[in-house]
N, C-alpha and C. Protein backbone atom coordinates (compact mmCIF):
# COMPACT_ATOMS: atom_id res chain seq x y z
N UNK A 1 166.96 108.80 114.11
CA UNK A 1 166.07 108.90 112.97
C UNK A 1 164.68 108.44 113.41
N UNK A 2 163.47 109.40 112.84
CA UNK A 2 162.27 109.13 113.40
C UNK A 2 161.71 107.81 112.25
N UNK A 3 160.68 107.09 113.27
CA UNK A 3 159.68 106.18 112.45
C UNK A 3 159.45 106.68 111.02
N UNK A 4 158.80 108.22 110.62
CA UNK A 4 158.59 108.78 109.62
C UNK A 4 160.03 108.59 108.59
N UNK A 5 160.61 109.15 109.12
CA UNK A 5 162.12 109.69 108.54
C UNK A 5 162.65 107.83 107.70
N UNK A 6 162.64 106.67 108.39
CA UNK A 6 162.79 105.70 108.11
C UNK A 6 161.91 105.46 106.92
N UNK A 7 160.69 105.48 107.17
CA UNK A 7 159.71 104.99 106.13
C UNK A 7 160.04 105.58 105.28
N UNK A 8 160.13 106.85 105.30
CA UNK A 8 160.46 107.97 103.84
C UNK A 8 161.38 107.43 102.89
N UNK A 9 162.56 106.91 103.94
CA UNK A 9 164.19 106.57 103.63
C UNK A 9 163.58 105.19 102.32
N UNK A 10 162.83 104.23 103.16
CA UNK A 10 162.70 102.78 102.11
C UNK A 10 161.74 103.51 101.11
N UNK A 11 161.10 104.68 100.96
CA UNK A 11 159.77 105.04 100.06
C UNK A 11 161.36 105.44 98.75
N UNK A 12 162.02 106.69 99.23
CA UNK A 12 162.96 107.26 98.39
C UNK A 12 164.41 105.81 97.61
N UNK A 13 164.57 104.99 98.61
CA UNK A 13 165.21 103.62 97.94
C UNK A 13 164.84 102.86 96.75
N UNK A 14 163.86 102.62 97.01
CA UNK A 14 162.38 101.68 96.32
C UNK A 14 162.54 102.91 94.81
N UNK A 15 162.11 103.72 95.03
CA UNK A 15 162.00 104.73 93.71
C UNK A 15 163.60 104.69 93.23
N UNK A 16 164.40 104.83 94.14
CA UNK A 16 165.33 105.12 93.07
C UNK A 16 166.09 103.74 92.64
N UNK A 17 165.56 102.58 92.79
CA UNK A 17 166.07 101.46 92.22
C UNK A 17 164.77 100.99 91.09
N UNK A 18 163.71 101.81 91.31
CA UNK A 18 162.78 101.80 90.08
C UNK A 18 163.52 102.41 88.51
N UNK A 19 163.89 103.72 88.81
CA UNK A 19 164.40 104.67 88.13
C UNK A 19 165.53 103.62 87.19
N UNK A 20 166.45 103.49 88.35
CA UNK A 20 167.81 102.52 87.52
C UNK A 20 167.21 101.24 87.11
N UNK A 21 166.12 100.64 87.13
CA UNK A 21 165.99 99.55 85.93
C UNK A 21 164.97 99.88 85.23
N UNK A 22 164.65 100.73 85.15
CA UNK A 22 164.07 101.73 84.04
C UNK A 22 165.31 102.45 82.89
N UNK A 23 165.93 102.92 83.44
CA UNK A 23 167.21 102.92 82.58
C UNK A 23 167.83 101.82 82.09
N UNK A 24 168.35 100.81 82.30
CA UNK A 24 168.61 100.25 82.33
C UNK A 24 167.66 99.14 80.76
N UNK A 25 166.23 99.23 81.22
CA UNK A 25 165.85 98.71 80.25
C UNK A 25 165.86 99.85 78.96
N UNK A 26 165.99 100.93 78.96
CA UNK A 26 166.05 101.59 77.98
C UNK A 26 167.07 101.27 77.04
N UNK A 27 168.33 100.77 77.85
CA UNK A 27 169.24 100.10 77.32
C UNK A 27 169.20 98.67 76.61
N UNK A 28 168.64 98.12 77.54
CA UNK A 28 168.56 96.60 77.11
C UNK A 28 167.13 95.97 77.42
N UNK A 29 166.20 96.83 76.35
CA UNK A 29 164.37 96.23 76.00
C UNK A 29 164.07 94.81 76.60
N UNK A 30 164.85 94.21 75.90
CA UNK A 30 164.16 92.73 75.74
C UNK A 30 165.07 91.64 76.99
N UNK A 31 165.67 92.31 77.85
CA UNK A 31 166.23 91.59 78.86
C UNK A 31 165.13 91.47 80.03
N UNK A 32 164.61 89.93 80.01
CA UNK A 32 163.58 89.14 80.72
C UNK A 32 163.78 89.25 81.96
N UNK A 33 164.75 89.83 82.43
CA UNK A 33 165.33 89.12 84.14
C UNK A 33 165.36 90.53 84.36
N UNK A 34 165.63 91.73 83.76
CA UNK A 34 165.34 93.10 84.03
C UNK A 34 163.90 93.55 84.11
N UNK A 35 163.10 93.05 82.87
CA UNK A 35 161.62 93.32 83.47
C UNK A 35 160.82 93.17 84.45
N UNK A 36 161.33 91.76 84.78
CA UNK A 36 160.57 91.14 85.76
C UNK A 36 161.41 91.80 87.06
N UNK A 37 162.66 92.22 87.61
CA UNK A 37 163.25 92.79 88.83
C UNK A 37 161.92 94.30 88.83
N UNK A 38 162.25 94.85 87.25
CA UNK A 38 161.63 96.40 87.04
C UNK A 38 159.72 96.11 88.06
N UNK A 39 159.08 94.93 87.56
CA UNK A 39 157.90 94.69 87.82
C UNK A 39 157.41 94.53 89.34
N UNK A 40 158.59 93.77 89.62
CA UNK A 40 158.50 94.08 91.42
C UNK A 40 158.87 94.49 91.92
N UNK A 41 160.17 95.70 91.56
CA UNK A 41 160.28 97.00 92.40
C UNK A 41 158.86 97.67 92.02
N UNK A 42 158.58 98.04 91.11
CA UNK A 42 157.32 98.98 91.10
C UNK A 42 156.58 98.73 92.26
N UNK A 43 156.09 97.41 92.26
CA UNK A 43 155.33 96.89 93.21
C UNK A 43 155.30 96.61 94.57
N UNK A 44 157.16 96.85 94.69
CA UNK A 44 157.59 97.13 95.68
C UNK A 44 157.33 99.24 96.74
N UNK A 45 157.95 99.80 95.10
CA UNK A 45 157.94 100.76 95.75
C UNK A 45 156.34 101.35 96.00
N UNK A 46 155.38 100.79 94.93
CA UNK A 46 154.21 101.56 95.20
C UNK A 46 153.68 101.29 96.70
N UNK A 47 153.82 99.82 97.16
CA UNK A 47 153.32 99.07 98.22
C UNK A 47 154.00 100.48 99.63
N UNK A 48 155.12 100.62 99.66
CA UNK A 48 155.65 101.65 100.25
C UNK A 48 155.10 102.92 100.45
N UNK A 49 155.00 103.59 99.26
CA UNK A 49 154.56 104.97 99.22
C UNK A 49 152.79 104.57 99.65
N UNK A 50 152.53 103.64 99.45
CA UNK A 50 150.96 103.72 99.34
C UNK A 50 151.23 103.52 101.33
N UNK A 51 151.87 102.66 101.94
CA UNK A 51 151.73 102.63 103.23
C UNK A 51 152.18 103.63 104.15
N UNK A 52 153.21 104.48 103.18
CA UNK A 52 153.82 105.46 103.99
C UNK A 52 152.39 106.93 104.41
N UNK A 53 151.80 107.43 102.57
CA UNK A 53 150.39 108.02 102.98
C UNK A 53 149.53 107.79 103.54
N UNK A 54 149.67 106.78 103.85
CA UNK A 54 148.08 105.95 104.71
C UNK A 54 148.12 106.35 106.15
N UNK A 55 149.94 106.56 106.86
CA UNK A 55 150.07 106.93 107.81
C UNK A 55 150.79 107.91 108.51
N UNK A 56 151.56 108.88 107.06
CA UNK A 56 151.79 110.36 107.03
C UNK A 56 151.23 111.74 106.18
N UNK A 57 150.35 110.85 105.57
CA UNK A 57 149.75 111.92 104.51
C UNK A 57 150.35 111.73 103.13
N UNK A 58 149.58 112.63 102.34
CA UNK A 58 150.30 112.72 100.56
C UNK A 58 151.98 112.84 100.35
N UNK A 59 152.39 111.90 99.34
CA UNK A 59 153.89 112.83 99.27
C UNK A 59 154.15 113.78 98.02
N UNK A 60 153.28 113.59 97.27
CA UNK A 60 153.20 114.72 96.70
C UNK A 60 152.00 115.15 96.42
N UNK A 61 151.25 116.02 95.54
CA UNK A 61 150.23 116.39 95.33
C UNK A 61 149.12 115.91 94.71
N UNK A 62 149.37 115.30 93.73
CA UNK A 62 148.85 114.31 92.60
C UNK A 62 148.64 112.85 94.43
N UNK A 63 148.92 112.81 94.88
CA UNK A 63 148.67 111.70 96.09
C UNK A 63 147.23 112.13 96.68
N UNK A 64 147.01 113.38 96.91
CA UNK A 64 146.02 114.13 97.71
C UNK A 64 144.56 113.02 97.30
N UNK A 65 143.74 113.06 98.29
CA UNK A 65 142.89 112.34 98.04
C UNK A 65 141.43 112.38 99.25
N UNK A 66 140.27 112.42 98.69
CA UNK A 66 138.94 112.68 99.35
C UNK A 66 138.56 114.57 99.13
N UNK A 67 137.97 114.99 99.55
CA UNK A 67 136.91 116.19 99.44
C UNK A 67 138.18 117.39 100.34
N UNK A 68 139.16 116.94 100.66
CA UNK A 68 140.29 118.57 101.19
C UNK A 68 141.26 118.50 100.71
N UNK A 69 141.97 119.35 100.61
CA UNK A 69 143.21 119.61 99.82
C UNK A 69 144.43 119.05 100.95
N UNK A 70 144.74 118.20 101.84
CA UNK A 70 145.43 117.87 102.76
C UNK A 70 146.81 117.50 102.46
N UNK A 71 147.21 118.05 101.34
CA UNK A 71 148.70 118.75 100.56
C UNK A 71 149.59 118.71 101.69
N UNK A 72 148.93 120.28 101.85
CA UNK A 72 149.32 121.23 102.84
C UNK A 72 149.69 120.97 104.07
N UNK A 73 149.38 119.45 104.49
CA UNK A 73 149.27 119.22 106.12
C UNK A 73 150.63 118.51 106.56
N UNK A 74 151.47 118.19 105.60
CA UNK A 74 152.79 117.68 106.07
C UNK A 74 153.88 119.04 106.00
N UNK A 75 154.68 118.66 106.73
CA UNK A 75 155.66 119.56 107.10
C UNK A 75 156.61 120.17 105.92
N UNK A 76 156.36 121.08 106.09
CA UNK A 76 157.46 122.16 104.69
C UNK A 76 158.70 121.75 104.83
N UNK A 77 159.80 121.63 103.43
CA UNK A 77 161.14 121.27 103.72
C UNK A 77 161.73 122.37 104.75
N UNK A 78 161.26 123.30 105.02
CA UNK A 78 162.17 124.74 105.88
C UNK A 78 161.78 124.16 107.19
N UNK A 79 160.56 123.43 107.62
CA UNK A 79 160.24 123.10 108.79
C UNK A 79 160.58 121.74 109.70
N UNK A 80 161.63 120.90 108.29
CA UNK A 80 161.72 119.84 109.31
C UNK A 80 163.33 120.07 109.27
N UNK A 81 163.87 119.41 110.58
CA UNK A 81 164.94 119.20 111.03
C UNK A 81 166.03 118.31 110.31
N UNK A 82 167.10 119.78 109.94
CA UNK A 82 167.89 119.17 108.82
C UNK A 82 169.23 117.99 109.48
C-alpha cells in the first residue's frame, strides 16, 4: 500500500466514524459524551482531509482551490490500481 493509498485509508476512517456519531446523535440529541467524541472526530477528520490535499490535491470538487480548476489532476477511479 502506497503513502497516498494510507493517507486516503485514515481520510475515509475519520469520515466514516464522523457519519456514525452523527447518527447516533440523531438518536440520542442531548448525550454530552457523544457530542463532544462527534466534535473531535470532525476535527479529527477535517485535520486529515485538509493534510491529505495539501499533499495530493482536492478530494473532491467543492476542495478545488486558487485561480485552476486542478479537479482534474488526481487520478480517475479507472486509472488507479485496483
Amino acid at each position: 500500500m502506497t503513502e497516498r493509498e494510507k493517507m486516503l485509508k485514515k481520510v475515509q476512517t475519520a469520515d466514516f466514524e464522523l457519519i456514525e456519531a452523527n447518527l447516533y446523535l440523531d438518536v440520542y440529541p442531548y448525550c454530552n459524551k457523544a457530542l463532544e467524541y462527534f466534535y473531535a472526530t470532525r476535527e479529527k477528520a477535517n485535520h486529515l482531509r485538509n493534510e491529505y490535499e495539501e499533499k495530493y490535491g482536492p478530494l473532491t470538487a467543492n476542495s478545488t482551490k486558487g485561480d485552476t480548476w486542478n479537479w482534474i489532476d488526481s487520478p480517475w477511479p479507472w486509472k488507479c490500481e485496483g
